[in-house]
Protein backbone atom coordinates (compact mmCIF):
# COMPACT_ATOMS: atom_id res chain seq x y z
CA UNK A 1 6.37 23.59 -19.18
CA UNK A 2 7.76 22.06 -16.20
CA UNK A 3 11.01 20.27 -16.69
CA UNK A 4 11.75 16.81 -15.55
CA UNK A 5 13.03 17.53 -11.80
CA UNK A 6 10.63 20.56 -11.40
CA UNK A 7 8.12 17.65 -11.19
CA UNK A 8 9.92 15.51 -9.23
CA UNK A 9 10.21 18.36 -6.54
CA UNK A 10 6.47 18.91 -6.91
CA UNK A 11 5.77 15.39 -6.66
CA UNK A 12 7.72 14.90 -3.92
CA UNK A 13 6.32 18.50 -1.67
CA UNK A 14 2.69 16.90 -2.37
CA UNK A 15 3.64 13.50 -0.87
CA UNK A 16 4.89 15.34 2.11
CA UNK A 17 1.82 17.26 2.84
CA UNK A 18 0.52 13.42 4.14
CA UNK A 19 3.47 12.23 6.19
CA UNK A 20 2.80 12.51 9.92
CA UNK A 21 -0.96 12.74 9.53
CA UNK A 22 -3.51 10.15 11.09
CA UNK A 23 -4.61 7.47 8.34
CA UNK A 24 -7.92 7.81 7.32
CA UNK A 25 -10.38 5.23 8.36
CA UNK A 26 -11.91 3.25 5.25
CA UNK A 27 -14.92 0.52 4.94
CA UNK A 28 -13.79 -1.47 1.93
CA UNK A 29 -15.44 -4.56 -0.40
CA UNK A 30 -13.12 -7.15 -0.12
CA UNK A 31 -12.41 -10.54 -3.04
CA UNK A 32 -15.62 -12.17 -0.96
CA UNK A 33 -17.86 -8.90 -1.69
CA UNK A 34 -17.70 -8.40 2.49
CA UNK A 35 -16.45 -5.50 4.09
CA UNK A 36 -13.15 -4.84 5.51
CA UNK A 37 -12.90 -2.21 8.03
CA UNK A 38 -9.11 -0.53 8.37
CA UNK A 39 -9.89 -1.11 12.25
CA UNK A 40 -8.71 -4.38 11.71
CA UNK A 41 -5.51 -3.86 11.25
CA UNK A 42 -5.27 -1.61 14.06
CA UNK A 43 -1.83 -1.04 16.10
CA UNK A 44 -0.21 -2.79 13.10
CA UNK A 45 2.48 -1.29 10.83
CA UNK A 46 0.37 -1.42 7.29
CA UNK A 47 1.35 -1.30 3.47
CA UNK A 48 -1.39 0.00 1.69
CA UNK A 49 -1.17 -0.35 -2.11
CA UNK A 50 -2.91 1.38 -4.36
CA UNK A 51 -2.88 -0.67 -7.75
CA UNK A 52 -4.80 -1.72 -10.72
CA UNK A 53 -4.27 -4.96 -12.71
CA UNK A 54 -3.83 -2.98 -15.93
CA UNK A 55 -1.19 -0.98 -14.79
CA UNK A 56 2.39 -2.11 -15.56
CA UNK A 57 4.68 -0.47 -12.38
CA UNK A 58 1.70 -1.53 -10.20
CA UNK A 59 1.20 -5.62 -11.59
CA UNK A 60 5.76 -5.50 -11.42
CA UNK A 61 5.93 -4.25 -7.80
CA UNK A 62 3.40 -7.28 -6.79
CA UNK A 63 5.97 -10.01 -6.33
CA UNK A 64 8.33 -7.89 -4.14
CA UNK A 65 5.35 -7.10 -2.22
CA UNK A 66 4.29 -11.18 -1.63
CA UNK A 67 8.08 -11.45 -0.52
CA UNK A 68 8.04 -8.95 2.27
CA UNK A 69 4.10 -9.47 3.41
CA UNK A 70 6.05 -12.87 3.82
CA UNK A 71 8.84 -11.85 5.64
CA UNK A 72 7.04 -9.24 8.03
CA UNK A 73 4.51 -11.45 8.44
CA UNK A 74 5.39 -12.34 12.10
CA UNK A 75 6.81 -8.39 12.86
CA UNK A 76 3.11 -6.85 13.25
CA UNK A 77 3.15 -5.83 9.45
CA UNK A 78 0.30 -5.96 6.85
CA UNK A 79 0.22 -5.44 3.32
CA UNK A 80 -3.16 -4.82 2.04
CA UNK A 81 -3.83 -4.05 -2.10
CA UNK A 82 -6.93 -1.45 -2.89
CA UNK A 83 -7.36 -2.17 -6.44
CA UNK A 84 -8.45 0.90 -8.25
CA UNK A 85 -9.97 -1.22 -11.19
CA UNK A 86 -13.68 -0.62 -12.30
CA UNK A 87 -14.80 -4.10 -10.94
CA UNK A 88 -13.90 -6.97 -8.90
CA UNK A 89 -13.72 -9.57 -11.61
CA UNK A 90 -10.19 -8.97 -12.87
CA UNK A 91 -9.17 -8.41 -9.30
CA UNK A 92 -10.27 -12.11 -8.28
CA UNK A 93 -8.90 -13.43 -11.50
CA UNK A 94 -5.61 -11.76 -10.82
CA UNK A 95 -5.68 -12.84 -7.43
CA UNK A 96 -5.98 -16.36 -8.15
CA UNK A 97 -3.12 -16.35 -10.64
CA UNK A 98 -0.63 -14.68 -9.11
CA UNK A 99 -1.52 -16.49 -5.67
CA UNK A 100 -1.82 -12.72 -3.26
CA UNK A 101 -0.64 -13.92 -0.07
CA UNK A 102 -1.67 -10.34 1.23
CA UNK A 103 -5.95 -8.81 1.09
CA UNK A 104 -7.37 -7.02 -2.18
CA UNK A 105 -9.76 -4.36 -1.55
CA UNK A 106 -11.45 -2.50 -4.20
CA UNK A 107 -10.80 0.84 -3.67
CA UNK A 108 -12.75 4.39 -5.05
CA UNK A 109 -12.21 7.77 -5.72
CA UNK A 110 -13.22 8.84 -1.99
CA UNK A 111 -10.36 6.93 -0.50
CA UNK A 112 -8.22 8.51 -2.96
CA UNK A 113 -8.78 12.12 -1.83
CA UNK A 114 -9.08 10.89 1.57
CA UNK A 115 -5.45 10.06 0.91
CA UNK A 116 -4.38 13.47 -0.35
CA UNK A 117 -6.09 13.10 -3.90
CA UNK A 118 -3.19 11.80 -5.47
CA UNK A 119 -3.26 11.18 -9.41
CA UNK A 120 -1.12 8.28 -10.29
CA UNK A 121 -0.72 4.97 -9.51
CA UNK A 122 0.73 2.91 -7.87
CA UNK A 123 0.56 5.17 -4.69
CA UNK A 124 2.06 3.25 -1.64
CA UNK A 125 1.23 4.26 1.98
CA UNK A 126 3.10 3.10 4.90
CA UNK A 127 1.48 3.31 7.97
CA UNK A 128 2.70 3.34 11.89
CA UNK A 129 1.51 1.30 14.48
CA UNK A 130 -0.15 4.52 16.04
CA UNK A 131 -2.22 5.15 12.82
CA UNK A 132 0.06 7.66 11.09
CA UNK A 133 1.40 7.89 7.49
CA UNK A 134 4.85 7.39 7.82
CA UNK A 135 5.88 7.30 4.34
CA UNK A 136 4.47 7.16 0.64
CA UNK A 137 5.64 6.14 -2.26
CA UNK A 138 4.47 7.51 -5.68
CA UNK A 139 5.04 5.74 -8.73
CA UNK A 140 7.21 2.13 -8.81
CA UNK A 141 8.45 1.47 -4.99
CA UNK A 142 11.73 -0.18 -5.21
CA UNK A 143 12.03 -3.31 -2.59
CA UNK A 144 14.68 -2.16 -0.74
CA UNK A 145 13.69 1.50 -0.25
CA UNK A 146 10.39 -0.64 1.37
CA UNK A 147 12.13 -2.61 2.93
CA UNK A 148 14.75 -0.26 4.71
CA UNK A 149 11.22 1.54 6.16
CA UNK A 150 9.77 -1.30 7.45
CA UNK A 151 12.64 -2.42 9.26
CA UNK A 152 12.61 0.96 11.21
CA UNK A 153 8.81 0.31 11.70
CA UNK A 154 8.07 -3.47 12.55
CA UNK A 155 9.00 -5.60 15.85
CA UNK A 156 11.88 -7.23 16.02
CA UNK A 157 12.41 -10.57 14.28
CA UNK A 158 11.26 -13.32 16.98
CA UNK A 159 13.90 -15.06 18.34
CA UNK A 160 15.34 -18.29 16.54
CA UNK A 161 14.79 -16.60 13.43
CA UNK A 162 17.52 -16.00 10.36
């Protein structure tokens, strides 16, 4: 039985294997049942969320997340939510309560293993301008650990700004 930080240091070697690697490409069904290609975010610095709306960590890191798509909004930085749920109806519903200010994709088991086959949620990639993974997060991503990566990542704040 593996104790406590035996894990941790497991977790933490698997989450390593993806830093530095080029994203993988993805065609997902967005709120509007379209398609959203990752090539539109292109030679942006992206958040990518992976979340359900019946998971606890992932529904409490959502309002940190609408604070800093907010913020980074105007320093080349997108969050985008992949919703692992079954189907998009509690995804809308969700979206329309807690007022997303960032896209919700539904995600699917191929993206998952495309990004390393990870087995929790949430799983939060961060993702350079060039199209690497810079960092993940597994598990509960606290806002300034975020927030302390993005501010290595995104342009500088325009001028006239606070």
């Amino acid at each position: 039985m593996l104790g406590a930080l035996q894990r941790s240091a497991l977790q933490a070697a698997e989450n390593d294997t993806q830093i530095g690697k080029r994203a993988p490409e993805w065609e997902l069904v967005n709120l509007e049942a379209g398609k959203t290609h990752s090539n539109q975010f292109k030679g942006k610095v992206q958040v990518l969320n992976f979340w359900a709306t019946w998971c606890p960590p992932c529904r409490a890191e959502i309002p940190h997340f609408k604070e800093l798509a907010e913020t980074y909004k105007d320093r080349n930085v997108v969050f985008v939510g992949i919703s692992l749920d079954q189907s998009l109806g509690p995804v809308k519903r969700f979206h329309r309560t807690e007022k997303m200010n960032y896209p919700l994709l539904m995600g699917n088991g191929d993206l998952v293993q495309a990004f390393g086959g990870f087995s929790a949620i949430p799983q939060t990639f961060v993702i350079d301008a060039e199209g690497r993974i810079h960092k993940q997060f597994s598990g509960l991503v606290q806002k300034k650990d975020l927030q302390e990566v993005l501010e290595k990542l995104a342009k500088p704040k325009p001028k006239g700004s606070a």
